[in-house]
C-alpha atoms as a PDB file:
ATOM      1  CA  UNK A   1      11.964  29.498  -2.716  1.00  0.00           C
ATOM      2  CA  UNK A   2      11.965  29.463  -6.374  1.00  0.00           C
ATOM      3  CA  UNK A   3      13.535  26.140  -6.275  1.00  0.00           C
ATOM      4  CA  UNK A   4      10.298  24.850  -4.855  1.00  0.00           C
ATOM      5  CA  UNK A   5       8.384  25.450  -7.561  1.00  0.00           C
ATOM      6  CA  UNK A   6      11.044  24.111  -9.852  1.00  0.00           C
ATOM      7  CA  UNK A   7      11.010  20.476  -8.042  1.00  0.00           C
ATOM      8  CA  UNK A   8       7.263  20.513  -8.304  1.00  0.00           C
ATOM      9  CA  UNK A   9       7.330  21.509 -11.742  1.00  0.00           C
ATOM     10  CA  UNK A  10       9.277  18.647 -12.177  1.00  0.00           C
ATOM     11  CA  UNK A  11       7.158  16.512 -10.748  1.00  0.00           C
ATOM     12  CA  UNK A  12       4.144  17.322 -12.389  1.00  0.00           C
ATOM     13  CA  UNK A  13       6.094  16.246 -15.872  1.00  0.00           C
ATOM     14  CA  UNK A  14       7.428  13.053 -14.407  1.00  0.00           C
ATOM     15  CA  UNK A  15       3.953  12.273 -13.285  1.00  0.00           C
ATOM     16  CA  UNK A  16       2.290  13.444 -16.693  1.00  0.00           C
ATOM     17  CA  UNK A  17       4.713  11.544 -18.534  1.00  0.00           C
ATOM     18  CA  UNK A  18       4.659   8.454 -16.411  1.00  0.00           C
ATOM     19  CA  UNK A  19       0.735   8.615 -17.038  1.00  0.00           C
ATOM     20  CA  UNK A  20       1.057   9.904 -20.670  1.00  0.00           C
ATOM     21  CA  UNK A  21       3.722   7.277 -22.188  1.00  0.00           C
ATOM     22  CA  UNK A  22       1.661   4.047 -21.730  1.00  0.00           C
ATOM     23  CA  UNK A  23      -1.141   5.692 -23.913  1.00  0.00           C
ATOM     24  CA  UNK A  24       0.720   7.211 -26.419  1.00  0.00           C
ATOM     25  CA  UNK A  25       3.289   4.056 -26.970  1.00  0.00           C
ATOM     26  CA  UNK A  26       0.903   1.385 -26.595  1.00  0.00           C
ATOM     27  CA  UNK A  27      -1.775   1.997 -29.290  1.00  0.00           C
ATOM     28  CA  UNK A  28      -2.698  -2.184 -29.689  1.00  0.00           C
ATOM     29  CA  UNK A  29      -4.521  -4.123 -27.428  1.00  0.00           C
ATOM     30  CA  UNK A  30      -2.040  -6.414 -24.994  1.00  0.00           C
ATOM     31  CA  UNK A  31      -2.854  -9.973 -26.198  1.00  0.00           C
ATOM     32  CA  UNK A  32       0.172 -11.332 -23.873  1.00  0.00           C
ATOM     33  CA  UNK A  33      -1.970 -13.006 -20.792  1.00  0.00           C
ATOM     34  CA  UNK A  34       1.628 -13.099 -18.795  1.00  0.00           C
ATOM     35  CA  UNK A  35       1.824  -9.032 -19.628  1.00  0.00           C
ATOM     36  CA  UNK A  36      -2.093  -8.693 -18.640  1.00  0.00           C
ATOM     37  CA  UNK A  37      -2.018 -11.175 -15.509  1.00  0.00           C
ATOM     38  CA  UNK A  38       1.187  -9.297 -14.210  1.00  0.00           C
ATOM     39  CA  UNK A  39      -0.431  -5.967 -15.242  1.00  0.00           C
ATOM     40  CA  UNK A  40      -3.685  -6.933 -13.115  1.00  0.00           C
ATOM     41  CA  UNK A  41      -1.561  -7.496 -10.407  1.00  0.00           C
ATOM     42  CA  UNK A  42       0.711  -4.563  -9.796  1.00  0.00           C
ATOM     43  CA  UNK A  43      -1.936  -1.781  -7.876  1.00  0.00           C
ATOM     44  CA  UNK A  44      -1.733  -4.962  -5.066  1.00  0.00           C
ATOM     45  CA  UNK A  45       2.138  -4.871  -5.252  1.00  0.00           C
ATOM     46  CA  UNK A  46       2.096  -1.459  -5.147  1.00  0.00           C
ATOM     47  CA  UNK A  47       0.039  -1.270  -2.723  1.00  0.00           C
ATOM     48  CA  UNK A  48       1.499  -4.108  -0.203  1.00  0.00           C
ATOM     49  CA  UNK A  49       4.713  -2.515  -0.829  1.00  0.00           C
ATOM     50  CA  UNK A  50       4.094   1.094   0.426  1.00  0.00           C
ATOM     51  CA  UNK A  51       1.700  -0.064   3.404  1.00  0.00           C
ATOM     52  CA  UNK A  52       3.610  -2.911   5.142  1.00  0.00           C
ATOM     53  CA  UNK A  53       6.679  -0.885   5.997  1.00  0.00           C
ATOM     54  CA  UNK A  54       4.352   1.515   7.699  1.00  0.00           C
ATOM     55  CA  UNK A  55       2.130  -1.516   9.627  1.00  0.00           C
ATOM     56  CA  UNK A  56       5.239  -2.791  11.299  1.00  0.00           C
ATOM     57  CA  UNK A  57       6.542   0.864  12.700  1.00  0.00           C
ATOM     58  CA  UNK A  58       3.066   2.355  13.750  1.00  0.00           C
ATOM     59  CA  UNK A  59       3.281   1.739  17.556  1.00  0.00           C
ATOM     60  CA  UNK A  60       6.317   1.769  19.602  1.00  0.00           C
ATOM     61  CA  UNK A  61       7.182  -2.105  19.458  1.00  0.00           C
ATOM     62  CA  UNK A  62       7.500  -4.064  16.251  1.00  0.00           C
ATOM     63  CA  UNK A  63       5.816  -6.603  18.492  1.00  0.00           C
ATOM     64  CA  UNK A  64       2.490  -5.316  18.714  1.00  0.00           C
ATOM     65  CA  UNK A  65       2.417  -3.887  15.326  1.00  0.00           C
ATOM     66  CA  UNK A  66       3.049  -8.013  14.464  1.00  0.00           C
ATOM     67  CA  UNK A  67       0.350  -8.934  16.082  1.00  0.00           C
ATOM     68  CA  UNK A  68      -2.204  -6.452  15.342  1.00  0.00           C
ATOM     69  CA  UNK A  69      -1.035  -7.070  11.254  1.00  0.00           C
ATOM     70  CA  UNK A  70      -1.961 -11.274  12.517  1.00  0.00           C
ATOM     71  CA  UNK A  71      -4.943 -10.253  13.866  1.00  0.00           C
ATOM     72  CA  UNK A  72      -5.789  -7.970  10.680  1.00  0.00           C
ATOM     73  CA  UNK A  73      -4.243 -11.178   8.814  1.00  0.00           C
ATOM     74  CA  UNK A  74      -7.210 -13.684   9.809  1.00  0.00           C
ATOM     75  CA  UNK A  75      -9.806 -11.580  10.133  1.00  0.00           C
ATOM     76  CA  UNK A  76      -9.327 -10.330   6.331  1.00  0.00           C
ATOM     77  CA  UNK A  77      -8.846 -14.633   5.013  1.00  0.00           C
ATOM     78  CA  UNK A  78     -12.296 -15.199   7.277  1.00  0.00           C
ATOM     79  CA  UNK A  79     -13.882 -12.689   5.097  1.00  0.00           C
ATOM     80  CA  UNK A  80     -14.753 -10.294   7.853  1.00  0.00           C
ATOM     81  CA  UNK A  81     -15.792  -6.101   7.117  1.00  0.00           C
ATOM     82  CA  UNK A  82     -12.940  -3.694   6.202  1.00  0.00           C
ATOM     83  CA  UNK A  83     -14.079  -1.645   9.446  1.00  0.00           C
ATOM     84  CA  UNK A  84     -14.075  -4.889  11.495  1.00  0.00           C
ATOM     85  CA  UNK A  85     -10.509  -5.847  10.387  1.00  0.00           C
ATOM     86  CA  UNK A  86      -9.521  -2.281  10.744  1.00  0.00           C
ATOM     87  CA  UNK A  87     -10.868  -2.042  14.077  1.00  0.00           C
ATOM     88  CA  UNK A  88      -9.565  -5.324  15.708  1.00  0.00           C
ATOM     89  CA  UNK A  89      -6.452  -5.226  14.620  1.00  0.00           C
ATOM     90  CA  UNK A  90      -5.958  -1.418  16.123  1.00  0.00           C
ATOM     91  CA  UNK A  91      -7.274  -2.344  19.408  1.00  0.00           C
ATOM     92  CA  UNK A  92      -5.322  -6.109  19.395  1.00  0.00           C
ATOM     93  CA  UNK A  93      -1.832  -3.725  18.394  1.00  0.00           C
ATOM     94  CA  UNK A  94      -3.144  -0.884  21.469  1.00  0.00           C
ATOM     95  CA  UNK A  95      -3.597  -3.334  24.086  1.00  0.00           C
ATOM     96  CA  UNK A  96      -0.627  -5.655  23.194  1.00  0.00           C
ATOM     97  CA  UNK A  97       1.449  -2.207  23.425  1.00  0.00           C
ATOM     98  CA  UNK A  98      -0.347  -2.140  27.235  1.00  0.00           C
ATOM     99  CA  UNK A  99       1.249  -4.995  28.056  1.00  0.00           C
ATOM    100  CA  UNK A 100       4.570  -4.238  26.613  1.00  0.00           C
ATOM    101  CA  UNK A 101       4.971  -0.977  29.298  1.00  0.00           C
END
């Protein structure tokens, strides 16, 4: 059990430090608009990266996970609500997986 705390010990000073460094290392403002644009950009990476794996294995069949993550697709470029885009998509991906059975 004491390793436990140990790993999130660890943690805790990878996060600090990940956190930390930047500030500490990087005292002048970034004049660079290639470092800025690609700095402006990386939450969205980040982002795109950790949640797509987990749209495509939600439901039982890659299928309807596909086409609820179209439906979410168009809905989102047509400007529609985040709880409209949200909410289609999760009933398009349910009733596609009804058909699928």
């Amino acid at each position: 059990m004491n390793n436990v705390y140990a790993y999130i010990l660890l943690m805790a000073v990878v996060t600090y430090l990940i956190r930390a460094l930047p500030l500490t290392l990087i005292r002048r403002e970034i004049k660079s608009t290639f470092i800025k644009s690609f700095l402006h950009y990386v939450p969205y990476a980040t982002l795109a990266a950790m949640t797509f794996p987990a749209i495509l294995y939600a439901t039982d069949y890659v299928v309807s996970s596909i086409v609820g993550f179209a439906v979410a697709l168009v809905l989102a470029f047509n400007k529609k609500s985040l709880l409209t885009v949200a909410g289609a998509a999760c009933v398009v991906a349910f009733v596609t997986e009804l058909f699928l059975r």
